[in-house]
Protein backbone atom coordinates (compact mmCIF):
# COMPACT_ATOMS: atom_id res chain seq x y z
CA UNK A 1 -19.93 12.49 29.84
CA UNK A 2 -17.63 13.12 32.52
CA UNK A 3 -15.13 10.41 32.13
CA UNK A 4 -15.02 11.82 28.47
CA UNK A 5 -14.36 15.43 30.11
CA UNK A 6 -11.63 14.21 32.25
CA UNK A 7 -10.04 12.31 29.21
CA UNK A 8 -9.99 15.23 27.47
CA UNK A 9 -7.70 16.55 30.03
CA UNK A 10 -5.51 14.39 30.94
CA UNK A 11 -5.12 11.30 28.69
CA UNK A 12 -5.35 12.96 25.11
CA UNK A 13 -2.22 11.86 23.16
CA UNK A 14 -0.73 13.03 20.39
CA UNK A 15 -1.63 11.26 18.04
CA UNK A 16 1.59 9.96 15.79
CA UNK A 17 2.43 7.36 13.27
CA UNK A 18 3.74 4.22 15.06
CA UNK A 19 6.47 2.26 14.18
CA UNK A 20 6.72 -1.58 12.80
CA UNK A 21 5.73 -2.98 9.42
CA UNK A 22 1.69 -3.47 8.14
CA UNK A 23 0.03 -6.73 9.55
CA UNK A 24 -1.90 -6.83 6.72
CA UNK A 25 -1.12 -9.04 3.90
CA UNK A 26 -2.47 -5.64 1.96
CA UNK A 27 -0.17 -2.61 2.11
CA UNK A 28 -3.54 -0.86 2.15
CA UNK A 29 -5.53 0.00 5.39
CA UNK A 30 -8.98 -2.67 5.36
CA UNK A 31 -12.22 -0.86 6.58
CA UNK A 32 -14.76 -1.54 8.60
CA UNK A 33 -17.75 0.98 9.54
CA UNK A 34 -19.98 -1.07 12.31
CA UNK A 35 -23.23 0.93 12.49
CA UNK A 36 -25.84 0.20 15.52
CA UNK A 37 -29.19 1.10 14.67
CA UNK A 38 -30.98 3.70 17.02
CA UNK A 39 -28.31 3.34 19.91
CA UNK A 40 -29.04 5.86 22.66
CA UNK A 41 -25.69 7.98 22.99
CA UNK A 42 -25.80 7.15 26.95
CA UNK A 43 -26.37 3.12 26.71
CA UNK A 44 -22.70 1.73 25.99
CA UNK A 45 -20.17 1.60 29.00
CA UNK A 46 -17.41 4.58 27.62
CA UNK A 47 -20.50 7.24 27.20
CA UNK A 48 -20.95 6.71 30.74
CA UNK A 49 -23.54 3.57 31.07
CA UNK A 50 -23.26 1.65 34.04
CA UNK A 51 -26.65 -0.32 33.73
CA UNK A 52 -25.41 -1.89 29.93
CA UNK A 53 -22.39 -3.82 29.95
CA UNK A 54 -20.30 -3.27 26.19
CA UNK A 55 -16.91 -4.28 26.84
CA UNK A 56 -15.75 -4.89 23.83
CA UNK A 57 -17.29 -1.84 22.34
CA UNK A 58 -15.60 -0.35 25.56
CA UNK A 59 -12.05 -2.10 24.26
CA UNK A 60 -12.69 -0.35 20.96
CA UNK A 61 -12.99 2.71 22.23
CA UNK A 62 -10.33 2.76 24.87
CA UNK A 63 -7.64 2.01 22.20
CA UNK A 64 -8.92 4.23 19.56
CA UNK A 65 -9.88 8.07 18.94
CA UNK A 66 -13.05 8.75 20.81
CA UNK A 67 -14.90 11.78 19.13
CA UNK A 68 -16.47 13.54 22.24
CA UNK A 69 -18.68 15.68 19.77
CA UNK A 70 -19.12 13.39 17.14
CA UNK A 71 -22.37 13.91 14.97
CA UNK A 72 -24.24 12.21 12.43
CA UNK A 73 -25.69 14.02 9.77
CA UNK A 74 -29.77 13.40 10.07
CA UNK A 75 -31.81 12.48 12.97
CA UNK A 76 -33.44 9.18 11.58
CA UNK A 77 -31.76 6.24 9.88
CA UNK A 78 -32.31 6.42 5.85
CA UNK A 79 -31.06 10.05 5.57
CA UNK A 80 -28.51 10.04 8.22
CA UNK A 81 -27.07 6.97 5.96
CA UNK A 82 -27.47 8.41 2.65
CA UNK A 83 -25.08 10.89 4.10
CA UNK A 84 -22.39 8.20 5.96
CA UNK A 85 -22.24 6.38 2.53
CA UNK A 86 -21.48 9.17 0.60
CA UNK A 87 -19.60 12.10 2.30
CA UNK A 88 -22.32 14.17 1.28
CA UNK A 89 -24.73 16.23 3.19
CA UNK A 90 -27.74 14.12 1.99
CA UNK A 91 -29.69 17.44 1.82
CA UNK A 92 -27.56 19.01 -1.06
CA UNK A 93 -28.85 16.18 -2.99
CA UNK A 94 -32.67 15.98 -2.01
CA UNK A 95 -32.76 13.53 0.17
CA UNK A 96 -33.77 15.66 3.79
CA UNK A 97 -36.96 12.69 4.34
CA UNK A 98 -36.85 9.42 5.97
CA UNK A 99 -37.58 6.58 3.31
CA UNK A 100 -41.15 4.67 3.62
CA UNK A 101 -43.35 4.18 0.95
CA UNK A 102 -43.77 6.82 -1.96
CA UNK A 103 -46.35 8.87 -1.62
CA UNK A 104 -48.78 9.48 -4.74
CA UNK A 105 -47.20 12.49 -5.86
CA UNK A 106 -43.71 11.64 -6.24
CA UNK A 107 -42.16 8.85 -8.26
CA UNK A 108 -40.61 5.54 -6.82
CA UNK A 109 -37.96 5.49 -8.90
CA UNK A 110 -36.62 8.46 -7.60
CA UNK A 111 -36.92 6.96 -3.65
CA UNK A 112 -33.54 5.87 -3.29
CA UNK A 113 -29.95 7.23 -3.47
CA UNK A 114 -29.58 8.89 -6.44
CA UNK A 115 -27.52 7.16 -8.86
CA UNK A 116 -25.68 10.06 -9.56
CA UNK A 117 -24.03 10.01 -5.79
CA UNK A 118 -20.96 7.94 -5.62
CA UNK A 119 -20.77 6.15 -2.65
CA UNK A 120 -17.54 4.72 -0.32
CA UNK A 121 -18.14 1.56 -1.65
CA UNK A 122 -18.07 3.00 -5.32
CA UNK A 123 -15.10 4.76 -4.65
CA UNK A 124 -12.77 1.91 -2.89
CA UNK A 125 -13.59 -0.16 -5.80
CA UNK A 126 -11.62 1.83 -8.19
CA UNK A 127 -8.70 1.85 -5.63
CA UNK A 128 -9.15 -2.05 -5.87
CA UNK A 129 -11.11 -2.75 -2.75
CA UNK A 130 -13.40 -5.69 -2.26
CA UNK A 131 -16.50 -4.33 -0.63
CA UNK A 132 -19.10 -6.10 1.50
CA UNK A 133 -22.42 -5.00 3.23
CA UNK A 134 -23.70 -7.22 5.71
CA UNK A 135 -27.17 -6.28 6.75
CA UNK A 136 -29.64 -3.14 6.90
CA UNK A 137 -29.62 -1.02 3.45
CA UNK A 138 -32.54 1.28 3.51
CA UNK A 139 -31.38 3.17 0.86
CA UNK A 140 -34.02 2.20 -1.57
CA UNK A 141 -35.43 -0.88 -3.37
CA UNK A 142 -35.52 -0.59 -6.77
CA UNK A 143 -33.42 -2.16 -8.70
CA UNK A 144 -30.71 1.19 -9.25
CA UNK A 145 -30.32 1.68 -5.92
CA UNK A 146 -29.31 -1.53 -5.31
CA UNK A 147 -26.27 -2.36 -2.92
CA UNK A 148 -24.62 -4.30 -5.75
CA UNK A 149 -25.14 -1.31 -8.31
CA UNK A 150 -23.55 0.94 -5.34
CA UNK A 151 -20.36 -0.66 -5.51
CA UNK A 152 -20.48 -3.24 -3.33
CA UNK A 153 -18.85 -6.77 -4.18
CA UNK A 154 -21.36 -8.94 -1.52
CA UNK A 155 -24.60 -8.60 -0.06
CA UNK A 156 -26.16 -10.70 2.98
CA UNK A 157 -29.36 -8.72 4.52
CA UNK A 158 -32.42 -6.45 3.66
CA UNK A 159 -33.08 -3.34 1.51
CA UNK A 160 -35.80 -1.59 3.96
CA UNK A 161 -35.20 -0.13 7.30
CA UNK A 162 -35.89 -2.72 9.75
CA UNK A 163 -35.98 -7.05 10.41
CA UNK A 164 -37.44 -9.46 13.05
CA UNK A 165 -34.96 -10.84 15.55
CA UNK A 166 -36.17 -14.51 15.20
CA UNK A 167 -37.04 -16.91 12.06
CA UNK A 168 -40.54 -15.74 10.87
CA UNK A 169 -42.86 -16.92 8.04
CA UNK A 170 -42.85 -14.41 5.34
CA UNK A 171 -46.52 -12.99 5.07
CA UNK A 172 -45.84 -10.01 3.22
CA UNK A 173 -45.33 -7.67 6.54
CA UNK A 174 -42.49 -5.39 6.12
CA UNK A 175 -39.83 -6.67 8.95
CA UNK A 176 -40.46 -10.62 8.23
CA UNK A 177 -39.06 -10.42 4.76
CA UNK A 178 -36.18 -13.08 3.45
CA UNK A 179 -32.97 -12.46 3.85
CA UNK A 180 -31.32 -12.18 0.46
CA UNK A 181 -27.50 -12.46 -0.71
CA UNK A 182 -26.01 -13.18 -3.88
CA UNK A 183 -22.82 -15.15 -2.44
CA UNK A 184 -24.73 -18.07 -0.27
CA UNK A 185 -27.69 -19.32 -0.07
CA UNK A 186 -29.40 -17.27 3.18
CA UNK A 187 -29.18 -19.71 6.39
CA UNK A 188 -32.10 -19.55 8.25
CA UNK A 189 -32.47 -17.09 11.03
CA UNK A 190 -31.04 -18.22 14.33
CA UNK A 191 -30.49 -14.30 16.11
CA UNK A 192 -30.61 -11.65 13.53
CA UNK A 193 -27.65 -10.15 15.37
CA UNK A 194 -25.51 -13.51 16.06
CA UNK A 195 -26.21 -14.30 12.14
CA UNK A 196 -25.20 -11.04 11.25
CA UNK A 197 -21.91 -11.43 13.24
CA UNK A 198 -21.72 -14.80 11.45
CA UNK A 199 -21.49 -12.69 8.26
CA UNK A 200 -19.04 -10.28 8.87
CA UNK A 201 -16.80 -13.43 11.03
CA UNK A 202 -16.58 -14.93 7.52
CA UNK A 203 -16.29 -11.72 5.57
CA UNK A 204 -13.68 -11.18 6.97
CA UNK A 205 -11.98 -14.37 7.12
CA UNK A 206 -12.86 -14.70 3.73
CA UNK A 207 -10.82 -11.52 2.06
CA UNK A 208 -7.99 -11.49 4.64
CA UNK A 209 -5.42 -11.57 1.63
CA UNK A 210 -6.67 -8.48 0.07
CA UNK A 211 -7.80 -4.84 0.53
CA UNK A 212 -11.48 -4.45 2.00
CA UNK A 213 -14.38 -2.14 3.04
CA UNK A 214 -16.80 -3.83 5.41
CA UNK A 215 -20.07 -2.24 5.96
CA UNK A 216 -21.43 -3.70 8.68
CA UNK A 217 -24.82 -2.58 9.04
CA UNK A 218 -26.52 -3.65 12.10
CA UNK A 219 -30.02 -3.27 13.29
CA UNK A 220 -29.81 -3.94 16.63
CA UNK A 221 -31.16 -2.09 18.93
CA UNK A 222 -33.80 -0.57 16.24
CA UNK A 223 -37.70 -2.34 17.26
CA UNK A 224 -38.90 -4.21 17.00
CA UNK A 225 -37.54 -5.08 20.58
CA UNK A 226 -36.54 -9.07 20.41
CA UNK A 227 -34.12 -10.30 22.44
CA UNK A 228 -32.81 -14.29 23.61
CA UNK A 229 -34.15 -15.45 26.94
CA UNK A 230 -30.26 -15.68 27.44
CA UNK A 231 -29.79 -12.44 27.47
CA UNK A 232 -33.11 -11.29 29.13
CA UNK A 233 -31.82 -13.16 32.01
CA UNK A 234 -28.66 -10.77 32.38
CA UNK A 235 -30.92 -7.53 32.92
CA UNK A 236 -33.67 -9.59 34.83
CA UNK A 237 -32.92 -6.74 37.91
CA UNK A 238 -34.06 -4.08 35.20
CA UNK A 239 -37.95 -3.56 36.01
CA UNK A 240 -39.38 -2.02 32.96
CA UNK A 241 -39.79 -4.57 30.48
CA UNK A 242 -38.70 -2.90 27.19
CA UNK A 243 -35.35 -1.06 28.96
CA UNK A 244 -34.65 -5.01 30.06
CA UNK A 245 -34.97 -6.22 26.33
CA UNK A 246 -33.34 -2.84 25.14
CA UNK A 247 -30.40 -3.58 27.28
CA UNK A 248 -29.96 -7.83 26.33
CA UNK A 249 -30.30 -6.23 22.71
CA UNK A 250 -27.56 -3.91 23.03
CA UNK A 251 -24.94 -6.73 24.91
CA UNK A 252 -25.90 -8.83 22.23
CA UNK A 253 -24.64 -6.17 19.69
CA UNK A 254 -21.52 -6.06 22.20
CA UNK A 255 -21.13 -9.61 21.68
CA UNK A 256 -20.77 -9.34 18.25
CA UNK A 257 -18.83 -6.34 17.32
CA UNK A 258 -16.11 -8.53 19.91
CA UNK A 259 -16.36 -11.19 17.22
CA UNK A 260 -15.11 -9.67 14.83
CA UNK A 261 -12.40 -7.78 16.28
CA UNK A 262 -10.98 -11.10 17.57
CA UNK A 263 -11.21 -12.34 14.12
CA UNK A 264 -9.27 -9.90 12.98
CA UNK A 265 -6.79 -10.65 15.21
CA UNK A 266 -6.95 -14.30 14.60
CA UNK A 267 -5.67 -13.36 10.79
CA UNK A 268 -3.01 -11.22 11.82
CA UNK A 269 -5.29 -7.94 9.89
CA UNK A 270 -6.25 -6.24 13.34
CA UNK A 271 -3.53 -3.58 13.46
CA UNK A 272 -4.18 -2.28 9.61
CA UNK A 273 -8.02 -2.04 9.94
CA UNK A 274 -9.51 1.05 10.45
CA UNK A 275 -12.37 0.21 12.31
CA UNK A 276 -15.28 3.01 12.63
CA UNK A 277 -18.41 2.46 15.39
CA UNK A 278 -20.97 4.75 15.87
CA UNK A 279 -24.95 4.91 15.46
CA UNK A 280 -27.39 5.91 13.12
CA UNK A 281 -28.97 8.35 15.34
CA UNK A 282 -30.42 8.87 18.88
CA UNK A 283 -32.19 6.68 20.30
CA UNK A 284 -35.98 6.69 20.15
CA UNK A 285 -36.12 6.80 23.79
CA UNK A 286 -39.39 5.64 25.45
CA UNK A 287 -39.76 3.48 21.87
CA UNK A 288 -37.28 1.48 22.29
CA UNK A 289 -36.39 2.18 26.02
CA UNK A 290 -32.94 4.06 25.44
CA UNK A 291 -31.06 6.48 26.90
CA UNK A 292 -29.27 9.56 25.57
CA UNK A 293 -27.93 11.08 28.90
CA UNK A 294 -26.78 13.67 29.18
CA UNK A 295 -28.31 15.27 26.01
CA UNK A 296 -31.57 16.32 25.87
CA UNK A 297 -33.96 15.51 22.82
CA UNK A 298 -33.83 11.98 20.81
CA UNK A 299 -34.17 10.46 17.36
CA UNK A 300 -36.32 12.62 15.14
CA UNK A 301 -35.21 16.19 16.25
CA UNK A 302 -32.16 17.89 15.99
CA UNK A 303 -31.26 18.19 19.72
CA UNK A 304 -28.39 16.81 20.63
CA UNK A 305 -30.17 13.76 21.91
CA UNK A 306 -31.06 13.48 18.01
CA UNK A 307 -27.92 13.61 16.36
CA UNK A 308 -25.03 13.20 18.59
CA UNK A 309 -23.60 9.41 18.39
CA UNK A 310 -21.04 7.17 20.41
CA UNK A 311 -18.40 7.65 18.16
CA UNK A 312 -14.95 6.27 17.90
CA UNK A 313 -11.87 5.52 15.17
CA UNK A 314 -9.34 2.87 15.88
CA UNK A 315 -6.41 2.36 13.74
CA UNK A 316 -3.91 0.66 15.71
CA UNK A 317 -0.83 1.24 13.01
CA UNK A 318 -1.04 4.33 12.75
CA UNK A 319 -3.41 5.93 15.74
CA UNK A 320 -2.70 6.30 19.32
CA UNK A 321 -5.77 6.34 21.86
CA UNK A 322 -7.19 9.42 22.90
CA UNK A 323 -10.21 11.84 23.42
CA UNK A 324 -10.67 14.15 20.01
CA UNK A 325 -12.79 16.95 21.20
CA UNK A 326 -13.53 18.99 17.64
CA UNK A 327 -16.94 18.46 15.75
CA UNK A 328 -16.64 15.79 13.81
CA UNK A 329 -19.26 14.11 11.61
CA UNK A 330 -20.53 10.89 9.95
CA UNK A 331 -20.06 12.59 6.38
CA UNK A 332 -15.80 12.62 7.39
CA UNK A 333 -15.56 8.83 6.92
CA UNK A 334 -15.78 9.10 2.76
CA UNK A 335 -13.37 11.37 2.40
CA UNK A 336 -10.90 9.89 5.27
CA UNK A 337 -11.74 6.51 3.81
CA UNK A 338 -10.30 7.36 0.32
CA UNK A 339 -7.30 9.44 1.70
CA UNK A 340 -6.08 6.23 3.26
CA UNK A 341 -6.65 4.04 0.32
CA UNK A 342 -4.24 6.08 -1.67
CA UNK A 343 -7.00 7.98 -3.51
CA UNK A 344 -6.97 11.55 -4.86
CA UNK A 345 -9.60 13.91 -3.56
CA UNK A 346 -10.68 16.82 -5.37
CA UNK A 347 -13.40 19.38 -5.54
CA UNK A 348 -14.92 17.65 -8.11
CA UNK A 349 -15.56 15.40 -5.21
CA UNK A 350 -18.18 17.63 -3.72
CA UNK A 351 -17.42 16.34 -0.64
CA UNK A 352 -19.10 18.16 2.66
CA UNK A 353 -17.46 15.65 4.81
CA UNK A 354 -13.51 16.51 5.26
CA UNK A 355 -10.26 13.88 5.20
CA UNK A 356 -9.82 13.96 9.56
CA UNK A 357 -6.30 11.98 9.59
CA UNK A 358 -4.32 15.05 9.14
CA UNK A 359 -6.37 16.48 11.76
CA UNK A 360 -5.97 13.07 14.09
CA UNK A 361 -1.91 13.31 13.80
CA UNK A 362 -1.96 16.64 14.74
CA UNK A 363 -1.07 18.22 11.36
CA UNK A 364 -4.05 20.30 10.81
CA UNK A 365 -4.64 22.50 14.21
CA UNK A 366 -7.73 23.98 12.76
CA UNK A 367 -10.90 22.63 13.46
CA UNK A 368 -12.07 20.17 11.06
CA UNK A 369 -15.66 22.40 10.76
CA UNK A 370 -15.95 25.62 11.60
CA UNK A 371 -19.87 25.17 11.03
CA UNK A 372 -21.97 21.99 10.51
CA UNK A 373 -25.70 22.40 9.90
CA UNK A 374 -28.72 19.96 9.50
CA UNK A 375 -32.06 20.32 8.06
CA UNK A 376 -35.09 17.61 8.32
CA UNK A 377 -38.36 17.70 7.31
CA UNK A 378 -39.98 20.92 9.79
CA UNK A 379 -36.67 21.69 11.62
CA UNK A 380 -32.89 23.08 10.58
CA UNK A 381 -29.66 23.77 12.46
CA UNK A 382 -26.22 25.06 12.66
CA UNK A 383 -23.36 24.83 15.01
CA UNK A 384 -20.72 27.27 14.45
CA UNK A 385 -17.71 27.04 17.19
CA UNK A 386 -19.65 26.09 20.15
CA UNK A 387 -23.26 27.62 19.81
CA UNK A 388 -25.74 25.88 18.28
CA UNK A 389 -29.04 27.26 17.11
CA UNK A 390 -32.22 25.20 15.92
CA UNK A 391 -34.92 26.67 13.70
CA UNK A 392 -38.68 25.59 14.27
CA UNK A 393 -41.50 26.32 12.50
CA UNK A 394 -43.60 27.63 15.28
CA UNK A 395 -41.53 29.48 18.05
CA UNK A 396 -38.58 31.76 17.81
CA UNK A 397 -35.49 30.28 16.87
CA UNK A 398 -33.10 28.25 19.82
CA UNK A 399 -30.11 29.37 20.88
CA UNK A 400 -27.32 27.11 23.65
CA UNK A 401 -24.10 27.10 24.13
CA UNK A 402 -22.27 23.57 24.18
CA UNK A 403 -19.69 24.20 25.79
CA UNK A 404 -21.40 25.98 29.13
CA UNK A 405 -24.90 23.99 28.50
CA UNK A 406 -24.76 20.27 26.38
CA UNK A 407 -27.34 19.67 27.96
CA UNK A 408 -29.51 22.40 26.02
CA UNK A 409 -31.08 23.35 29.29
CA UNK A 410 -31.11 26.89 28.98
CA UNK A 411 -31.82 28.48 25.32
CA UNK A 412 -29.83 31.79 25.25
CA UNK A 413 -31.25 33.28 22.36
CA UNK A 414 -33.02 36.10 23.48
CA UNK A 415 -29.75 37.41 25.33
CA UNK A 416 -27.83 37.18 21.79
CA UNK A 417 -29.62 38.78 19.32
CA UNK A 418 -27.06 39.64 16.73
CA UNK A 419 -25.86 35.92 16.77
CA UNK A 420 -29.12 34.70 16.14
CA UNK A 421 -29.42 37.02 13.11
CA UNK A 422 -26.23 35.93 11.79
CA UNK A 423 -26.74 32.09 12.48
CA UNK A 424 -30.29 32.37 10.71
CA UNK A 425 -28.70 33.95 8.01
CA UNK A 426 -26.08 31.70 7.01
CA UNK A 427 -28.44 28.62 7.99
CA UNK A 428 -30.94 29.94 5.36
CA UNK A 429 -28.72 31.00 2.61
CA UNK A 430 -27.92 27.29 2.71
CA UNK A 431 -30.99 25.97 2.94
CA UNK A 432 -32.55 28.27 0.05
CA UNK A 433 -29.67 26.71 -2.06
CA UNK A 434 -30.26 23.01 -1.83
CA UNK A 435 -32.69 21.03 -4.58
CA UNK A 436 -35.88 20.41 -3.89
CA UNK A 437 -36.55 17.43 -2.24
CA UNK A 438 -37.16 13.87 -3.75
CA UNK A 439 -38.93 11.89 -1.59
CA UNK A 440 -41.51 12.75 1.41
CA UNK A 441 -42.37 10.89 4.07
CA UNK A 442 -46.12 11.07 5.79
CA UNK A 443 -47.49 14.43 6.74
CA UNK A 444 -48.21 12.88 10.14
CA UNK A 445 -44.46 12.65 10.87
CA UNK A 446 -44.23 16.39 10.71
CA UNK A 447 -46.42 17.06 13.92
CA UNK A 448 -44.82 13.93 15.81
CA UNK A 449 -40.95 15.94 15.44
CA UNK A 450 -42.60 19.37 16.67
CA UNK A 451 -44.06 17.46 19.61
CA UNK A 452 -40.98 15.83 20.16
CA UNK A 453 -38.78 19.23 20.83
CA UNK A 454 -41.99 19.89 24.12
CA UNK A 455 -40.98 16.69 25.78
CA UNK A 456 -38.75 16.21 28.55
CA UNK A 457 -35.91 13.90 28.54
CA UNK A 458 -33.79 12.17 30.35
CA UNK A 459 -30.45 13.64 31.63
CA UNK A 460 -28.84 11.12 33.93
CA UNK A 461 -27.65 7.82 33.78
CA UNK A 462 -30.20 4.95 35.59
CA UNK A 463 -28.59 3.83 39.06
CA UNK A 464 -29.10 0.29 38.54
């Protein structure tokens, strides 16, 4: 957090439009979102690890825009990506639950994006994009919420939320299931993650010559925790067992995401790709051994632990490097995406996600949000300017300020009554105005995420 700090200071550039023709063989900018799955916010080297080597996430980040207070839009994976794919808050369209199986009450064919929602992939097609999702969907199973009936072109990976590592035989358990694609017949599994890089190596090697959107959808370093003996071997100083196979999971990842850029490279594309990498969510902490220092909470709870992600833009063309210190958020990539592709945006769009390159080249000196707010299953929240206030079924509300305390330390509320009254207000006037919901996960969930916000977490970065 402190190397971010001191960027922010001195090594923030304006960010301009840089000279020289397109490398692409498209006029058009290519996309590329790479998603980790359940990445702690402290466990890659620029948000301040020092135990987990990423260098090539590291490279990314160091020549793009690193969002210091970038957010994601949901605490746990199907949500938080319901909202990513769209530009929409996913709670304005009923969709404020994780995804697992339907419970008896509601009806499975509503457990999925709904149609209605238009997705980036949707929306790049009609600008002539060729879209590809290589991995983790979890955005339901029937058949209408299907990647290829969401606009994209290609699909190599799973529709639920998670996938063994290594080959397994298919027994009906819910993370050995076969791969399935509809442009190859599935290789065997080698490394989840390496054959996931595979797909996105040729993806991109594959559509060099035109205009593409590349979701690549990783699971890594979601459970269950699998990693090479290889890799094991570079964290064999890390004692506890799981934070050693966290860690050869997460350089694995590294390894990958490297791939990819040099690929892009290799076809002359690299400078006219705007490449996106962030996670899902927090990490799970003691679940999957990660670390979100120097925020407290974790996946599940709306902490910043919870729902602030490593977050960074590169655009070579047309960005500079630097630190972007404004709230920013997962549901900006739609409407950005579009922007660049030439597309019109209107309110029709219903977008709650804004277009950030005017912002990023200095155009636009307000801040992208003046208020962002979440709500999932028993909690809410809202950050307006730099205070941040959570709402919990069974205390008084929380109150912090980010800028003095991002750590959440010290809740404030009691000292700022009137701001608490008009926080709750404007959080609730939203939340009585979304639909009702159209999924719901197990009631046992809903005691796990209050238990959650009593635990203690974290703060500083392992020494070794």
């Amino acid at each position: 957090m402190n190397k971010i700090k001191v960027s922010i200071a001195f090594t923030f550039l304006i960010l301009t439009f840089a000279n020289g023709h397109s490398q692409s063989k498209s006029e058009n900018p290519n996309f590329i979102i790479i998603l980790a799955d359940d990445l702690g916010y402290g466990d890659v080297g620029f948000t301040g690890s020092t135990q987990i080597k990423t260098p090539h996430i590291d490279a990314l980040a160091s020549g793009g825009v690193v969002f210091s207070d970038g957010y994601v839009s949901a605490p746990v994976c199907a949500p938080s990506r319901a909202g990513l794919i769209t530009g929409r808050n996913q709670v304005n369209f009923g969709y404020d639950n994780n995804l697992s199986e339907p419970l008896p009450q509601f009806n499975k064919e509503y457990s999925g994006l709904p149609i209605e929602e238009k997705t980036i992939a949707d929306r790049l097609s009609e600008l002539g994009y060729v879209n590809g999702i290589i991995g983790k969907w979890h955005l339901g199973e029937e058949e209408q919420f299907h990647p290829l009936e969401r606009g994209f072109d290609e699909f190599w990976g799973y529709l639920g939320g998670g996938h063994n590592y290594f080959q397994t035989e298919f027994k009906g358990a819910k993370y050995d299931r076969p791969i399935i694609s509809n442009y190859k017949k599935p290789q065997s599994i080698t490394y989840l993650t390496d054959d996931k890089g595979d797909e996105c190596v040729d993806f991109i090697r594959r559509h060099r010559d035109e205009p593409f959107f590349l979701y690549a959808s990783f699971n890594a370093p979601h459970a269950p925790m699998q990693a090479t003996e290889a890799d094991l071997k570079l964290y064999a100083h890390i004692k506890d067992e799981k934070r050693r196979t966290y860690a050869a999971m997460v350089h694995r990842l590294d390894v990958n995401i490297g791939r990819m850029i040099k690929e892009l490279k290799t076809q002359d594309i690299h400078d006219n790709t705007v490449i996106v990498f962030l996670s899902d969510n927090g990490g799970p902490d003691t679940n999957n051994g990660s670390i979100n220092a120097p925020f407290n909470g974790r996946k599940g709870i709306l902490l910043e632990g919870g729902i602030r992600v490593p977050f960074v833009l590169s655009y070579p063309e047309k960005l500079k490097s630097g630190v972007y210190d404004k709230a920013v958020t997962s549901l900006d990539l739609a409407p950005t995406f579009v922007a660049l592709a030439g597309g019109e945006i209107t309110k029709n769009d219903n977008f709650d996600g804004v277009n950030l390159f005017p912002y990023l080249i200095n155009q636009g000196t307000e801040n992208p949000h003046e208020t962002l707010m979440w709500r999932f299953t028993i909690s809410a929240g809202i950050r307006k300017g730099n205070w941040k206030l959570v709402r919990l079924p069974d205390r008084l509300p929380l109150l912090y300020n980010l800028d003095k305390d991002p750590s959440e330390q010290n809740n404030v509320a009691s000292e700022n009554n009137d701001l608490v009254q008009s926080m709750l207000k404007e959080l609730g006037n939203w939340d009585v105005s979304t639909p009702h919901i159209l999924f719901l996960e197990g009631s046992k969930w809903r005691r796990n995420q209050l238990d959650l916000y009593d635990k203690s977490y974290q703060l500083e970065q392992p020494k070794n």
